[in-house]
C-alpha atoms as a PDB file:
ATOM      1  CA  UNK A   1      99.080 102.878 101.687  1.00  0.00           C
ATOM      2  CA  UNK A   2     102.098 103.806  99.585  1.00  0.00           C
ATOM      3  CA  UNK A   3     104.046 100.503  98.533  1.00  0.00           C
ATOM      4  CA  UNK A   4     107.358 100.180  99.937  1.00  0.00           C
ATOM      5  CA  UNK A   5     110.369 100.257  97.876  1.00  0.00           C
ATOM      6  CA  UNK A   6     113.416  97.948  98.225  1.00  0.00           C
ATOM      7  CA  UNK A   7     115.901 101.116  99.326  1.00  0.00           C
ATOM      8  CA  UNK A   8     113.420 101.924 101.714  1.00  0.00           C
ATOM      9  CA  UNK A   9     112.749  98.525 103.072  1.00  0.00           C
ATOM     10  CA  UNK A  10     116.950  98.060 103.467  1.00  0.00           C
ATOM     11  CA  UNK A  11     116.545 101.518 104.985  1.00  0.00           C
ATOM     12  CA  UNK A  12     113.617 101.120 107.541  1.00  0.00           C
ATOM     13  CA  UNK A  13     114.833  97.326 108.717  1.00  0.00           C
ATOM     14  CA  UNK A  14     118.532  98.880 109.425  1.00  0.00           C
ATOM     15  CA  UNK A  15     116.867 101.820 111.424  1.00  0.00           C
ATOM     16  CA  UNK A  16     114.923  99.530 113.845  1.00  0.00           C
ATOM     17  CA  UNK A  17     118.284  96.875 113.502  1.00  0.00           C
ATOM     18  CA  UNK A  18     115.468  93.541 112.221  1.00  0.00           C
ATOM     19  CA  UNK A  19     117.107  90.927 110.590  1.00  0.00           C
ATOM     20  CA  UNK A  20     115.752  90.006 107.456  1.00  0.00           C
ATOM     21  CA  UNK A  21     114.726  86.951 108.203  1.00  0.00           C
ATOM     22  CA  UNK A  22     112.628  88.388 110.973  1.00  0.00           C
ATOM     23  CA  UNK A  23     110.862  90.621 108.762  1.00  0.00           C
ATOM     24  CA  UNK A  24     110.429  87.789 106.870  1.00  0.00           C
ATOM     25  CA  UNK A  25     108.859  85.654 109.453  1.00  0.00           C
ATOM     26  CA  UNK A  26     106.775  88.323 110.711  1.00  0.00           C
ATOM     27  CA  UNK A  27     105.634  89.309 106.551  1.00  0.00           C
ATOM     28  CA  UNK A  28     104.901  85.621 106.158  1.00  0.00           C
ATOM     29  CA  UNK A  29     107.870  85.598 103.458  1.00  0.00           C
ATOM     30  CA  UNK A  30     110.180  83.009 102.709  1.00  0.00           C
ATOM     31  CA  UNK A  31     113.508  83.594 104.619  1.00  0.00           C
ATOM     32  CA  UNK A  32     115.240  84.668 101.642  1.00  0.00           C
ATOM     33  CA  UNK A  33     112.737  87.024 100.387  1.00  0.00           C
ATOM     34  CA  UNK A  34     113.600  90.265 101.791  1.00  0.00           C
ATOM     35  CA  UNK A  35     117.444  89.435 100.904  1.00  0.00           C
ATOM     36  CA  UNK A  36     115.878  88.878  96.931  1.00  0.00           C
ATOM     37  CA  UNK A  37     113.767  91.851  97.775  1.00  0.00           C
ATOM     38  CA  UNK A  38     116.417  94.291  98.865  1.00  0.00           C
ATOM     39  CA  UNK A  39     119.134  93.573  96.485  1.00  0.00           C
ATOM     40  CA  UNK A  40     116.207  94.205  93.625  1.00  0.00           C
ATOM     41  CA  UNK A  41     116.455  90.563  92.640  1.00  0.00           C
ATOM     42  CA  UNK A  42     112.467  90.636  92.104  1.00  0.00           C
ATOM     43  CA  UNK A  43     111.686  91.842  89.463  1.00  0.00           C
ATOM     44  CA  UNK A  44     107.926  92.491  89.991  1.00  0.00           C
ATOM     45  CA  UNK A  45     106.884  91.692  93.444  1.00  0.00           C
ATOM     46  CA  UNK A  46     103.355  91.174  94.214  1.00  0.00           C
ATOM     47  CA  UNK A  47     100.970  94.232  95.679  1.00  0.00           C
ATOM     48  CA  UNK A  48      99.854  91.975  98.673  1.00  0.00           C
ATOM     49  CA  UNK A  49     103.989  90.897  99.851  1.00  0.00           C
ATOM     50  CA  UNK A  50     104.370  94.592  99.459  1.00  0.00           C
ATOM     51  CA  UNK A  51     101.829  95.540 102.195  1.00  0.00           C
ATOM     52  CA  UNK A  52     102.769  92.268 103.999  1.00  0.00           C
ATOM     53  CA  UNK A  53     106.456  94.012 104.179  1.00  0.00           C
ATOM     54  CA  UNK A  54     105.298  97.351 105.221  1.00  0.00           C
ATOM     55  CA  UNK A  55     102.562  96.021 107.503  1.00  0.00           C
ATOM     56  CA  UNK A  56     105.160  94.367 109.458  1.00  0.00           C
ATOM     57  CA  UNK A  57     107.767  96.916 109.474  1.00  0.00           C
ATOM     58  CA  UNK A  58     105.226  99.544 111.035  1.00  0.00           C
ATOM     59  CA  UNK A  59     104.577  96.699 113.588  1.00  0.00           C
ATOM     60  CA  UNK A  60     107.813  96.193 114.262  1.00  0.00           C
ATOM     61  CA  UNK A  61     108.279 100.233 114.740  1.00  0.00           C
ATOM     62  CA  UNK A  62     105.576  99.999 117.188  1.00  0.00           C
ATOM     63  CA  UNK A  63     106.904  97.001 118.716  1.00  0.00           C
ATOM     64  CA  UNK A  64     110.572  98.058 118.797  1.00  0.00           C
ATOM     65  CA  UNK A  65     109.592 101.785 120.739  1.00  0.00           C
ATOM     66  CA  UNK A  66     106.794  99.858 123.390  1.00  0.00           C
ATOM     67  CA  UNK A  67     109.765  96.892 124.344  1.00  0.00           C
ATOM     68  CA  UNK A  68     113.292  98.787 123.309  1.00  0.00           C
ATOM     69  CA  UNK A  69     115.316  96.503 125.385  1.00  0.00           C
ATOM     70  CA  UNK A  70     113.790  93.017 124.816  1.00  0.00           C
ATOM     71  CA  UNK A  71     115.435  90.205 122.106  1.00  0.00           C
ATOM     72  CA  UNK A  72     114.231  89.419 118.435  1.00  0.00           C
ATOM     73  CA  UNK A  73     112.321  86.507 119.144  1.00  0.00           C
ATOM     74  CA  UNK A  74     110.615  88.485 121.875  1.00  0.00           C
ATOM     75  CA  UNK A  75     110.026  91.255 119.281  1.00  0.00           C
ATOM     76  CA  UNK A  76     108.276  89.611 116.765  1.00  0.00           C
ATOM     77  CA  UNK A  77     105.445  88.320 119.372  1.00  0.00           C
ATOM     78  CA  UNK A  78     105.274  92.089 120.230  1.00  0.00           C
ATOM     79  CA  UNK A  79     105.019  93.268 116.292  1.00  0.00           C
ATOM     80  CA  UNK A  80     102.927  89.730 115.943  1.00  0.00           C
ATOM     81  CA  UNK A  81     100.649  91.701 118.454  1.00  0.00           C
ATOM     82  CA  UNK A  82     100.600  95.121 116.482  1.00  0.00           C
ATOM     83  CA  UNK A  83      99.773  93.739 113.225  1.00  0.00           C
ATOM     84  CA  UNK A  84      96.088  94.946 111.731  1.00  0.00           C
ATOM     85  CA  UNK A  85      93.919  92.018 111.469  1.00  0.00           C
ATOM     86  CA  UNK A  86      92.859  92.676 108.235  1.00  0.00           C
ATOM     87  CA  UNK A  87      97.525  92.043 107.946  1.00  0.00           C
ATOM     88  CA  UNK A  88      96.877  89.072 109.922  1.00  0.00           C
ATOM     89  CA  UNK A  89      94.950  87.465 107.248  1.00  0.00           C
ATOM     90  CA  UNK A  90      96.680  88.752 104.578  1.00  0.00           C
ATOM     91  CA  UNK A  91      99.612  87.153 105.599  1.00  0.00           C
ATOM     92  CA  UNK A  92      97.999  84.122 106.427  1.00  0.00           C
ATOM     93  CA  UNK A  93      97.316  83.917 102.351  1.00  0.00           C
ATOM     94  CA  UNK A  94     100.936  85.434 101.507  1.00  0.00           C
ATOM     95  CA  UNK A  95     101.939  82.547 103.334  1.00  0.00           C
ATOM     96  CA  UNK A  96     100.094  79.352 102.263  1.00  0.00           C
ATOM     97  CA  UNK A  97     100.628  80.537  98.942  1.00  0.00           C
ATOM     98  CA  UNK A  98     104.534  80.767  99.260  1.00  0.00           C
ATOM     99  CA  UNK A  99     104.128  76.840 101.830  1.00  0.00           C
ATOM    100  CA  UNK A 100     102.513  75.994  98.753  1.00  0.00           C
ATOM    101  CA  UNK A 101     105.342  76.732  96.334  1.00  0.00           C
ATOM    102  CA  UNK A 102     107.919  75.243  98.535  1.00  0.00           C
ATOM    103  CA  UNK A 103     108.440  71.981  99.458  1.00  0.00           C
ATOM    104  CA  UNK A 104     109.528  72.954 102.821  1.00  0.00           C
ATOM    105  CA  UNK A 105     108.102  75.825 104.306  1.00  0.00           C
ATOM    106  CA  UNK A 106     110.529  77.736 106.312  1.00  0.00           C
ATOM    107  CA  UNK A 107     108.253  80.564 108.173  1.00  0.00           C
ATOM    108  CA  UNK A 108     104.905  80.092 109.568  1.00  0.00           C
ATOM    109  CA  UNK A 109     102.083  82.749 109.423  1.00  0.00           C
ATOM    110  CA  UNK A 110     101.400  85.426 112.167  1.00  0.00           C
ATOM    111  CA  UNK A 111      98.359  84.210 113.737  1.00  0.00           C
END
């Protein structure tokens, strides 16, 4: 999988119209990590929040062309549906990680 650059991240969340907090709730990001992300505020971001990002982009792709007409919150349980399990996981441990870090923890992870 070819890692997902900020431009193309701003690019790809426009497109489908996501919010970035969305993407961040479905990437198991902090809320303000795709903002950081996108305005190349990080610096080196890690491999594994890289495929969490594109993971749940292409979900959110799928999501956004089965239910075109339905509202965020009803999109990300589609996407949350579409994710890969091997994603599922992943962002499981993107996420406990980043709980860990904070002392409140903003987003939960896709189960």
């Amino acid at each position: 999988m070819t890692l997902i650059t900020p431009q193309e991240c701003t690019n790809k969340r426009r497109k489908l119209g996501i919010p970035q907090t969305a993407l961040c709730e479905l990437a198991g990001l902090r809320s303000n990590y795709i903002c950081r992300f996108e305005g190349d505020k990080i610096l080196e971001p890690s491999g594994k929040k890289l495929v969490a990002i594109s993971n749940a982009l292409r979900a959110f792709e799928i999501a956004k062309s089965n239910h075109p007409f339905v509202d965020i919150k009803e999109l990300i349980v589609a996407a949350q549906k579409e994710l890969p399990e091997h994603s599922k996981s992943a962002i499981r441990q993107v996420s406990q990680q980043t709980c860990a870090k904070d002392s409140v923890c903003l987003t939960k992870a896709a189960s």
